[in-house]
N, C-alpha and C. Protein backbone atom coordinates (compact mmCIF):
# COMPACT_ATOMS: atom_id res chain seq x y z
N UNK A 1 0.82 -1.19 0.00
CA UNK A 1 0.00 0.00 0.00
C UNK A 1 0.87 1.26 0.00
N UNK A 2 2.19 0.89 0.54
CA UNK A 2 2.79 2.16 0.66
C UNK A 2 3.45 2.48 -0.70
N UNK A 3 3.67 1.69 -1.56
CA UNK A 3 4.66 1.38 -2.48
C UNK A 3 2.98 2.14 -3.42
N UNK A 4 2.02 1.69 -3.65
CA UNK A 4 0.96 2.42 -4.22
C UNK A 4 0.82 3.96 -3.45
N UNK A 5 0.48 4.39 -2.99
CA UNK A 5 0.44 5.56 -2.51
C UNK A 5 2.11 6.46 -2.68
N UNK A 6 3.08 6.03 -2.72
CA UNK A 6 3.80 6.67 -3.14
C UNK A 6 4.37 7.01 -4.52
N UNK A 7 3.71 5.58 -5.21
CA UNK A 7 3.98 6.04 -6.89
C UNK A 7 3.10 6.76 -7.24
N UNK A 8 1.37 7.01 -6.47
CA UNK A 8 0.84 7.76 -6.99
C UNK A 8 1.29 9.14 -7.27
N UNK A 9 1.70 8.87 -5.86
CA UNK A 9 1.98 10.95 -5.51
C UNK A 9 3.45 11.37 -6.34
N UNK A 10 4.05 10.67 -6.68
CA UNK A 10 5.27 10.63 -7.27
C UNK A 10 5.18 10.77 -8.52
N UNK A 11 3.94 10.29 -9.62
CA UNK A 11 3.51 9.75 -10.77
C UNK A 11 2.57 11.46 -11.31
N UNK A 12 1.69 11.58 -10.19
CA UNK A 12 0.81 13.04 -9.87
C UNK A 12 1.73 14.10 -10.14
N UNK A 13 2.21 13.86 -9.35
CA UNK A 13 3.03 15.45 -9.32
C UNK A 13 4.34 15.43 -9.99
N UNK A 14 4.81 14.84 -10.40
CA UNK A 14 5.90 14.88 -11.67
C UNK A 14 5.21 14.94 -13.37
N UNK A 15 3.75 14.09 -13.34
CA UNK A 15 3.45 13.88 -14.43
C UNK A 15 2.77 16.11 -15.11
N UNK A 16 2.43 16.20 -13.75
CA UNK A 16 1.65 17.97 -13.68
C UNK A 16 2.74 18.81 -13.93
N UNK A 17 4.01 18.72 -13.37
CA UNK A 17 5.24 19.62 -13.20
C UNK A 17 6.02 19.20 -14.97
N UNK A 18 5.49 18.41 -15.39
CA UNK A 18 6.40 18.12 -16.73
C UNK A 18 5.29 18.45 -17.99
N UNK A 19 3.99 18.65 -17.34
CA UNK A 19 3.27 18.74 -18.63
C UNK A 19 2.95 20.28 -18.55
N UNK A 20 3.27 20.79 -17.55
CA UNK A 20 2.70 22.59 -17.22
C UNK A 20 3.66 23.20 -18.64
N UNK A 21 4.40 23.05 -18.53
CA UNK A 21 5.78 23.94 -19.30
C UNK A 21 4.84 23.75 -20.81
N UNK A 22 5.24 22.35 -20.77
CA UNK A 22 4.96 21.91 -22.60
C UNK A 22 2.98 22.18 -22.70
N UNK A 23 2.64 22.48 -21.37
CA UNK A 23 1.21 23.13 -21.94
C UNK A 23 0.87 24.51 -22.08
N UNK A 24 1.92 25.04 -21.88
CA UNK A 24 1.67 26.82 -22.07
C UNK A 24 2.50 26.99 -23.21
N UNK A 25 3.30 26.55 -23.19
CA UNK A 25 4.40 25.99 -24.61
C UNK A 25 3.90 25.66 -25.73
N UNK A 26 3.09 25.79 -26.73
CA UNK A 26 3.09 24.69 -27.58
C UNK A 26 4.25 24.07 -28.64
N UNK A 27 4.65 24.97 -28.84
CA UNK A 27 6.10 24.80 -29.42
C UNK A 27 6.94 23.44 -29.03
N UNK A 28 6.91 24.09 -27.67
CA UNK A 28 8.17 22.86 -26.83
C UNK A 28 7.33 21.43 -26.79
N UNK A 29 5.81 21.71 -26.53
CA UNK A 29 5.14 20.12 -26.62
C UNK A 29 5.04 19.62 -28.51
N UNK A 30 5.09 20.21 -28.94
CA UNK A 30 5.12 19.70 -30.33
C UNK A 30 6.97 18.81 -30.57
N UNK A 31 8.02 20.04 -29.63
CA UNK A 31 9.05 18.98 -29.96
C UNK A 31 8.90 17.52 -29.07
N UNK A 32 8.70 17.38 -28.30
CA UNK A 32 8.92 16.79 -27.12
C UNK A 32 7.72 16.10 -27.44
N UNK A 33 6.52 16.11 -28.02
CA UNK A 33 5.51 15.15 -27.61
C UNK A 33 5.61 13.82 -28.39
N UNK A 34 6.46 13.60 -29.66
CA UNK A 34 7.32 12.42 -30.00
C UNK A 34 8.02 11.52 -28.91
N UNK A 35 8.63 11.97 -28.04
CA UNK A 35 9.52 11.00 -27.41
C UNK A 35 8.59 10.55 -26.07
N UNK A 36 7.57 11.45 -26.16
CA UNK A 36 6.84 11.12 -24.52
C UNK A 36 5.59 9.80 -25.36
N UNK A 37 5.48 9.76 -26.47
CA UNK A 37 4.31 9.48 -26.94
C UNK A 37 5.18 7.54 -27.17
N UNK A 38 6.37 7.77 -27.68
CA UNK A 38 7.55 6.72 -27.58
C UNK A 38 7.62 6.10 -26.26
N UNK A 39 7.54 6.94 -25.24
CA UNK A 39 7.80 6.42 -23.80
C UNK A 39 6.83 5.34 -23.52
N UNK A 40 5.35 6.31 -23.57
CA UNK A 40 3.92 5.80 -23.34
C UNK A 40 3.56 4.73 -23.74
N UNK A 41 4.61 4.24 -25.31
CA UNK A 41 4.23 2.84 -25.68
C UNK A 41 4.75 1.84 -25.41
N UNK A 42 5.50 1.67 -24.28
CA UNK A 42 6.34 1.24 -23.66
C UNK A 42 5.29 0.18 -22.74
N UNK A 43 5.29 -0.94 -22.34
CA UNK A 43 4.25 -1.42 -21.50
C UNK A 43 4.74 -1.52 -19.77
N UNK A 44 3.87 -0.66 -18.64
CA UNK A 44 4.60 -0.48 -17.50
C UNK A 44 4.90 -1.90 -17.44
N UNK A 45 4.26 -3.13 -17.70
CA UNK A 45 4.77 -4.20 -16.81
C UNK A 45 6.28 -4.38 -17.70
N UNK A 46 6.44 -4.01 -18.59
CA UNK A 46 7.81 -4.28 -19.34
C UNK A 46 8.98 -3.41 -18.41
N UNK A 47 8.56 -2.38 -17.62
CA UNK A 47 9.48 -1.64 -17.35
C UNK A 47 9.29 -2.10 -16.09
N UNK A 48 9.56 -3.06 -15.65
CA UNK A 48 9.21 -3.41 -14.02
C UNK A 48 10.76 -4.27 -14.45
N UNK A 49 11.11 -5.32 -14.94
CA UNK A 49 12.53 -5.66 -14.61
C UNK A 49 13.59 -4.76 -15.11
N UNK A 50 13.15 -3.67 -15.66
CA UNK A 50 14.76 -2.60 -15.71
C UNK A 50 14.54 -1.94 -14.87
N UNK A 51 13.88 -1.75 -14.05
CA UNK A 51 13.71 -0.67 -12.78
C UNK A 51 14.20 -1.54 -11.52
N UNK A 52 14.36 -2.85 -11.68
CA UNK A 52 14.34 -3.67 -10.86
C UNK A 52 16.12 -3.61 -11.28
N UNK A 53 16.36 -3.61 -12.36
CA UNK A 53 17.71 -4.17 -12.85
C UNK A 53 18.55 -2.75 -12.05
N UNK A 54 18.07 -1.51 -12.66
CA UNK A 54 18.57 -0.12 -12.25
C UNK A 54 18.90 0.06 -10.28
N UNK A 55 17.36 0.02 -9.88
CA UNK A 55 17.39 -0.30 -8.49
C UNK A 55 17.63 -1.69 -7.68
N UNK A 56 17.73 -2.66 -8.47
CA UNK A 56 17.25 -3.59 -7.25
C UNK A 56 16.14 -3.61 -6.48
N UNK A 57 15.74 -4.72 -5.85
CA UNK A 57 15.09 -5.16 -4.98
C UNK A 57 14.68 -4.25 -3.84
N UNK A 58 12.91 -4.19 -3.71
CA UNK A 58 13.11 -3.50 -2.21
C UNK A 58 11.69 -2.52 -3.06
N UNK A 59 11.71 -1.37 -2.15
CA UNK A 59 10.10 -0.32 -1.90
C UNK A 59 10.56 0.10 -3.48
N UNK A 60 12.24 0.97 -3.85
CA UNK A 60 12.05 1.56 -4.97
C UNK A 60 11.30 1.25 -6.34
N UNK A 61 12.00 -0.08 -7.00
CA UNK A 61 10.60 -0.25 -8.39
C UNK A 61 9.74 -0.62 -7.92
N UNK A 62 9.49 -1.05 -7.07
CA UNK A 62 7.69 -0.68 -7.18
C UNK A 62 6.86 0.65 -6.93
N UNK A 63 7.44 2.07 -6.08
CA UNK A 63 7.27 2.93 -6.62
C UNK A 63 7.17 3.44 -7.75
N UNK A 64 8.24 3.18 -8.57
CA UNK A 64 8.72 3.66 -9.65
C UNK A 64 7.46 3.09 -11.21
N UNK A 65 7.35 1.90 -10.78
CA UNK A 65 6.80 1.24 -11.70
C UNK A 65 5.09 1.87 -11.67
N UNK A 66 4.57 1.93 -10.35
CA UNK A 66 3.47 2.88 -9.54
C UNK A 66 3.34 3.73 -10.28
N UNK A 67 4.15 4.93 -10.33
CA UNK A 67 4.55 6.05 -10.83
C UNK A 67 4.34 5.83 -12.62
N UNK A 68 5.21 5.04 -12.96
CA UNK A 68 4.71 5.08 -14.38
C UNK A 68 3.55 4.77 -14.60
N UNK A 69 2.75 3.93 -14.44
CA UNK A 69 1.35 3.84 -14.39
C UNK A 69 0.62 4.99 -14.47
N UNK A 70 0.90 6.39 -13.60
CA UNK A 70 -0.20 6.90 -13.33
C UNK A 70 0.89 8.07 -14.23
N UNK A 71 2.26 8.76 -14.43
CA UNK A 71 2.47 9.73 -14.62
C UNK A 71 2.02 10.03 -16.38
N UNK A 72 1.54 8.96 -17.16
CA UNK A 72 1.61 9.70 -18.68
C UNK A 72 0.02 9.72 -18.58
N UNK A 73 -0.77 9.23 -17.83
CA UNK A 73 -2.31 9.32 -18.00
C UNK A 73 -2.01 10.77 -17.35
N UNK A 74 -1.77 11.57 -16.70
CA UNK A 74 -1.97 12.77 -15.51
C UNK A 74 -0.99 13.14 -16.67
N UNK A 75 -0.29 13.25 -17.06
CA UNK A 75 0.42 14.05 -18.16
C UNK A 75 0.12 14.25 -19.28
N UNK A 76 -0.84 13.60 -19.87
CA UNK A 76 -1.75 13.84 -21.22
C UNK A 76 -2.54 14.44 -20.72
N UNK A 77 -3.94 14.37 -19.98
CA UNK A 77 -4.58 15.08 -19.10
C UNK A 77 -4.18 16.42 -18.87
N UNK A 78 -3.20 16.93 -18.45
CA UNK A 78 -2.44 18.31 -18.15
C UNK A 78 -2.59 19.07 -19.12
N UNK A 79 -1.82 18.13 -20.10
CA UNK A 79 -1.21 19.06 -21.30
C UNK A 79 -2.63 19.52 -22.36
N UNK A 80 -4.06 18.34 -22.39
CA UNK A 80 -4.97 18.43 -23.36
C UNK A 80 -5.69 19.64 -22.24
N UNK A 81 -5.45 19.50 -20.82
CA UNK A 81 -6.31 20.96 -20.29
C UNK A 81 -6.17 22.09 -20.38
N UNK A 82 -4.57 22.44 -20.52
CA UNK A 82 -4.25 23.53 -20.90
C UNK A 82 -4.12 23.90 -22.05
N UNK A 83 -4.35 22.96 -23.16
CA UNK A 83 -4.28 23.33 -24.62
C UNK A 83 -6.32 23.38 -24.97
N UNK A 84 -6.87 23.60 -23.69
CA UNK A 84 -8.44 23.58 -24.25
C UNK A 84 -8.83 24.83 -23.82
N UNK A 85 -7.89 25.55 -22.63
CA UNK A 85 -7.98 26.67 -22.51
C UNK A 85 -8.90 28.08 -23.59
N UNK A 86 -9.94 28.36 -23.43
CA UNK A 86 -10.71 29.40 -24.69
C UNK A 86 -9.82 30.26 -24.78
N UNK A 87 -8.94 30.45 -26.25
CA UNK A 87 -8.26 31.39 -26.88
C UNK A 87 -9.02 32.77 -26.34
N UNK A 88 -10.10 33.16 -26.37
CA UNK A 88 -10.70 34.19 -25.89
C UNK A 88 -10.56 34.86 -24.76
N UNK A 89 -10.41 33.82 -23.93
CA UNK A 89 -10.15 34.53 -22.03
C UNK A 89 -8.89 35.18 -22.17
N UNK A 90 -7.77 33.97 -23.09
CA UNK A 90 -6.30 34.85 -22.75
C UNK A 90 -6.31 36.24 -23.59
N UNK A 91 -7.05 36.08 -24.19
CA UNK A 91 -7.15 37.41 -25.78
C UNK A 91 -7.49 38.90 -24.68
N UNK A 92 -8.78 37.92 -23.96
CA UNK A 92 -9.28 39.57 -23.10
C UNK A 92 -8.15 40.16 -22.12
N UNK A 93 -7.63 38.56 -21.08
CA UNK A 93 -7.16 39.28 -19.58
C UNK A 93 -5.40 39.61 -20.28
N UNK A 94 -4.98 39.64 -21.76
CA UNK A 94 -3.81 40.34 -22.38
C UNK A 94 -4.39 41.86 -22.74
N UNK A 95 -5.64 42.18 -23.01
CA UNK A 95 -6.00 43.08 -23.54
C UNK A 95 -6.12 43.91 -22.23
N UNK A 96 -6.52 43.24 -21.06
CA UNK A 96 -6.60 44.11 -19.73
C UNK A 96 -5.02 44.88 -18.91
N UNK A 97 -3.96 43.72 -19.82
CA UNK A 97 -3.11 44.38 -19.13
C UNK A 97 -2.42 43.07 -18.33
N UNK A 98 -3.23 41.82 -18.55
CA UNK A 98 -2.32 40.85 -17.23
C UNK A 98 -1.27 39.93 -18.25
N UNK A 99 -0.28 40.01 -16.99
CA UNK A 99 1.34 39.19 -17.25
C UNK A 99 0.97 37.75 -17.63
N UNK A 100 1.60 37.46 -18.24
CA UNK A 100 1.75 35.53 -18.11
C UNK A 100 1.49 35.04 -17.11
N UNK A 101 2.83 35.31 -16.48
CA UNK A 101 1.99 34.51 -15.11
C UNK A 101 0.43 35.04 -14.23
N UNK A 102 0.13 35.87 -14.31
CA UNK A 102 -1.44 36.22 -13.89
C UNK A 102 -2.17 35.64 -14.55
N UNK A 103 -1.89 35.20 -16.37
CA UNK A 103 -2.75 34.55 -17.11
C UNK A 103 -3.25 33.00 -16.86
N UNK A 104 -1.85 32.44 -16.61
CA UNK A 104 -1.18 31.25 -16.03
C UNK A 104 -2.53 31.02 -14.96
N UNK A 105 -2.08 31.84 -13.70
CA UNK A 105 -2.85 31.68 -12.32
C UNK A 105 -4.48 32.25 -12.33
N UNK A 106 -4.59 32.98 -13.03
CA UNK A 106 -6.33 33.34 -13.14
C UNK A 106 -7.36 32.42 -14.39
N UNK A 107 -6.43 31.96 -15.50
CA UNK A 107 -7.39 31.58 -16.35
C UNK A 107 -6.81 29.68 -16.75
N UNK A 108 -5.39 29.70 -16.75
CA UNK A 108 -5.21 28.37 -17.34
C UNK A 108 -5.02 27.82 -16.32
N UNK A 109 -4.39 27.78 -15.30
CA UNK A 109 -4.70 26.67 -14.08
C UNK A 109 -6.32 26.06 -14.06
N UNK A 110 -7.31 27.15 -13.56
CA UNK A 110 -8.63 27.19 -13.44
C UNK A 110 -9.33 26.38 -14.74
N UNK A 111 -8.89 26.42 -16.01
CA UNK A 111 -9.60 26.17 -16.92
C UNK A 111 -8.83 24.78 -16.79
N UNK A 112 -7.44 24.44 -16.29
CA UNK A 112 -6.91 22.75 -16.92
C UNK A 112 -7.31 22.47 -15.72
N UNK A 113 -7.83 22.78 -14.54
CA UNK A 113 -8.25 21.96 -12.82
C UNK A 113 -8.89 20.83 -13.49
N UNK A 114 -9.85 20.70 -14.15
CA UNK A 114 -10.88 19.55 -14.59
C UNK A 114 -10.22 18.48 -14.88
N UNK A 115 -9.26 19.24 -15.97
CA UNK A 115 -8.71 18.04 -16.26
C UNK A 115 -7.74 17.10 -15.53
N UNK A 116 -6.72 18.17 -15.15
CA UNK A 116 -6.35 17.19 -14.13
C UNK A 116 -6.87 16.42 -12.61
N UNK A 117 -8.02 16.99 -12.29
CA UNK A 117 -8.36 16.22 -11.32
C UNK A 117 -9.46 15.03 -11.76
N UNK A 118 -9.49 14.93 -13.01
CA UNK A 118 -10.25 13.72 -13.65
C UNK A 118 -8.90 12.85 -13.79
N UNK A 119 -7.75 13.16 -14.34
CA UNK A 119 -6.66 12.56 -14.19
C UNK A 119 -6.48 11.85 -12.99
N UNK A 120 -6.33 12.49 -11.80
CA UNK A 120 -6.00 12.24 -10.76
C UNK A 120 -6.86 10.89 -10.23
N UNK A 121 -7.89 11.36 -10.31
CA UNK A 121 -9.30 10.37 -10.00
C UNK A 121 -9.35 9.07 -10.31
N UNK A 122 -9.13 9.21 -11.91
CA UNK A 122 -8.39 7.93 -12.62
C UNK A 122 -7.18 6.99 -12.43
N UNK A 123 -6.50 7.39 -11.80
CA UNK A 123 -4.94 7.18 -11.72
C UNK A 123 -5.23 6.63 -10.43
N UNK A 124 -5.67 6.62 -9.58
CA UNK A 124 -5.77 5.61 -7.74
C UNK A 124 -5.66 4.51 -8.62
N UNK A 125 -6.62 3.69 -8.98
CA UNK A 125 -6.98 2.80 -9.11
C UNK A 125 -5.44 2.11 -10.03
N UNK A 126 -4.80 2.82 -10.74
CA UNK A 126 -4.16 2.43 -12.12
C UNK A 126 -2.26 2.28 -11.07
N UNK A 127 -2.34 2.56 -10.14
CA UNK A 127 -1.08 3.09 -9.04
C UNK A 127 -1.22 1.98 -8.19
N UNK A 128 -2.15 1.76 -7.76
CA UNK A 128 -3.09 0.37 -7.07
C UNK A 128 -2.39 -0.74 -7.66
N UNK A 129 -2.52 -0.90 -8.80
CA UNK A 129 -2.22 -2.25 -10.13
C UNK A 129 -0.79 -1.97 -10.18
N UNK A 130 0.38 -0.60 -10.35
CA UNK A 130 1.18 -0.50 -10.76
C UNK A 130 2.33 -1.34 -9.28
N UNK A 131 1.58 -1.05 -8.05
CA UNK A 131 2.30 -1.71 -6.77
C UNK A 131 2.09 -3.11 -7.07
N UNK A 132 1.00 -3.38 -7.34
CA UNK A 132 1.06 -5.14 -7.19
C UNK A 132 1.94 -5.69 -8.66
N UNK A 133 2.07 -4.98 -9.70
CA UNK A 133 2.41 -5.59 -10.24
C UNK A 133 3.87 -5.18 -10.50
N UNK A 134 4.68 -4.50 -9.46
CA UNK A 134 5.87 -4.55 -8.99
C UNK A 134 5.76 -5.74 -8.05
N UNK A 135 4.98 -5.69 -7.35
CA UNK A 135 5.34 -6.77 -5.91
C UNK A 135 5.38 -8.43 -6.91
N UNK A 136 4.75 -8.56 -7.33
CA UNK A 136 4.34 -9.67 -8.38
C UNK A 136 5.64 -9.80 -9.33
N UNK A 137 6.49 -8.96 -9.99
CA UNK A 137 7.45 -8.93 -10.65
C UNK A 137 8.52 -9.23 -9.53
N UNK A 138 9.26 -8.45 -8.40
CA UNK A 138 10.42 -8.37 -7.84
C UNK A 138 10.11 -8.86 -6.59
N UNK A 139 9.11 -9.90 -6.20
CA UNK A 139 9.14 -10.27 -5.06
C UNK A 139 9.72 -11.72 -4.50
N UNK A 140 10.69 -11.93 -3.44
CA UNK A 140 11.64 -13.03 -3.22
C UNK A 140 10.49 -14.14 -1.90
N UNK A 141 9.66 -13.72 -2.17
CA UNK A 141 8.11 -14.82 -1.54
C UNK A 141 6.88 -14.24 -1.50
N UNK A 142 5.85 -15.05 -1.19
CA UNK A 142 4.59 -14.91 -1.66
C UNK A 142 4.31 -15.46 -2.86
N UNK A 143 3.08 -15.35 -3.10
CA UNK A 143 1.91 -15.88 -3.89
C UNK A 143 2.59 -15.17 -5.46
N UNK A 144 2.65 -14.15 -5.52
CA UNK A 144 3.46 -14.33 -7.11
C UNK A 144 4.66 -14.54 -7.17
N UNK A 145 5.56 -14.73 -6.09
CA UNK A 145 7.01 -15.60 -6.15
C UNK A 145 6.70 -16.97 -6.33
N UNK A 146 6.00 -17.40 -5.68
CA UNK A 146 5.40 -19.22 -6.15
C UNK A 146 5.29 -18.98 -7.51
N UNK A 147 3.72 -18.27 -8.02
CA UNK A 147 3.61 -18.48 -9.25
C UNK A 147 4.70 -18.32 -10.68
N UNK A 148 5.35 -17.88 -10.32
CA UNK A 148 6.62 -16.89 -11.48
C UNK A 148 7.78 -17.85 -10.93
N UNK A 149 8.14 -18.50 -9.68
CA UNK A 149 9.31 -19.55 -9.44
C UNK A 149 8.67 -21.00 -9.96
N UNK A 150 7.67 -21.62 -10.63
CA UNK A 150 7.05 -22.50 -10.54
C UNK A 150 7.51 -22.69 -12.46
N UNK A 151 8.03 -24.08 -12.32
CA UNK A 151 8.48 -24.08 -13.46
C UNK A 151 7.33 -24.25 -14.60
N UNK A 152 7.82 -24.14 -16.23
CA UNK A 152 6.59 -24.21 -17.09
C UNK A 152 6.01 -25.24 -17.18
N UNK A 153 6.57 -26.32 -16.88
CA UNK A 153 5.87 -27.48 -17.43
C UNK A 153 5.26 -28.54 -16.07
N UNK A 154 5.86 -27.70 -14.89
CA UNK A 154 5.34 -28.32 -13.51
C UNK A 154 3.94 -28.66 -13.46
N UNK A 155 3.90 -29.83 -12.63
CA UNK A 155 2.06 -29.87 -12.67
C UNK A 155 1.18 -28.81 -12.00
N UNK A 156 0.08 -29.03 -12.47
CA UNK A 156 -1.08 -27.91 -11.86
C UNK A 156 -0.64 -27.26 -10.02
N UNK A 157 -0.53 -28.62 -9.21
CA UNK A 157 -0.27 -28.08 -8.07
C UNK A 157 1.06 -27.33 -7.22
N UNK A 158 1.89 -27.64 -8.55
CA UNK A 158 3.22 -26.61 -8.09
C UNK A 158 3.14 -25.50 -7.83
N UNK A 159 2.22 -24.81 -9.07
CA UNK A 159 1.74 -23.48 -9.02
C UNK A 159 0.70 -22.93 -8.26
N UNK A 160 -0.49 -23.89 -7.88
CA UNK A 160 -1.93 -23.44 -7.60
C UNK A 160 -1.36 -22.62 -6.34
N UNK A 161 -0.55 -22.49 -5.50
CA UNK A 161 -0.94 -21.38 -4.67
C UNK A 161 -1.52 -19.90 -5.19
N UNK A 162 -0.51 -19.75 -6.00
CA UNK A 162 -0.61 -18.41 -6.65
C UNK A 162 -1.17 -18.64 -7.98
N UNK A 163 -2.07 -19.04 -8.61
CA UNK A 163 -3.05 -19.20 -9.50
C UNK A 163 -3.58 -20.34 -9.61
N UNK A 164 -4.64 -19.78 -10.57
CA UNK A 164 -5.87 -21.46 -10.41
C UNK A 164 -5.99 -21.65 -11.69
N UNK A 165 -5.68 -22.98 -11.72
CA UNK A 165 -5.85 -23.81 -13.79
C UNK A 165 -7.45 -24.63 -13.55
């Protein structure tokens, strides 16, 4: 649980802090949204033994793996809220006189909130899956260490702790 709750918050708030830039940006998300879009196709459970390989054993990949789970859903999310922003609001509160950052803090935060807290909302559940299926990948006992130490061709009951044929 802790290993979920910390990739969330880890996954949350890195995925918001990396998509803010490239969402007021469009420029910089047009370069950059190639290699994130490359990343994304990446499958988290694939990246559970190089995180394992990088860190080793223990709370880190399964944070980490947590974290990926939830940081490109909350990072698409970000970036499509602030790019839905009405061209109009920024047109007026430039015409009034306000800075970027006032624009930033009065109209595009407020207008991408939705989105990212639909992000957010979404992502428990997906951070949830990303811990177990670290614990399930890098774990040295339990129920998916049986199943995953249990050879292929062993009979049904080698394995049945940790799954049912």
């Amino acid at each position: 649980m802790a290993a979920a709750l910390l990739g969330y918050l880890l996954g949350a708030v890195s995925g918001v802090l990396v998509a803010w830039p490239l969402g007021v940006l469009r420029l910089a998300h047009r370069i950059v949204e190639p290699y994130f879009l490359v990343a994304y196709s990446v499958p988290a459970v694939a990246m559970g033994p190089v995180f394992i390989l990088w860190f080793g054993l223990g709370l880190t990949p399964k944070i980490l793996i947590a974290a990926y789970f939830v940081f490109f859903i909350v990072f698409v999310n970000t970036v499509a809220g602030f790019h839905q922003v009405p061209r109009g609001l920024l047109d007026a509160t430039r015409v009034m006189g306000a800075s970027r950052r006032a624009q930033l803090r009065t109209v595009m935060i407020p207008s991408a909130m939705p989105f990212i807290l639909a992000a957010l909302r979404v992502t428990l559940p997906a951070a949830m899956i990303g811990a177990v299926t670290g614990e399930f990948i890098s774990a040295n006992r339990g129920l998916g260490y049986l199943t995953r130490a249990a050879p292929p061709a062993s009979p049904p009951p080698a394995c049945s702790p940790g799954c049912s044929r």
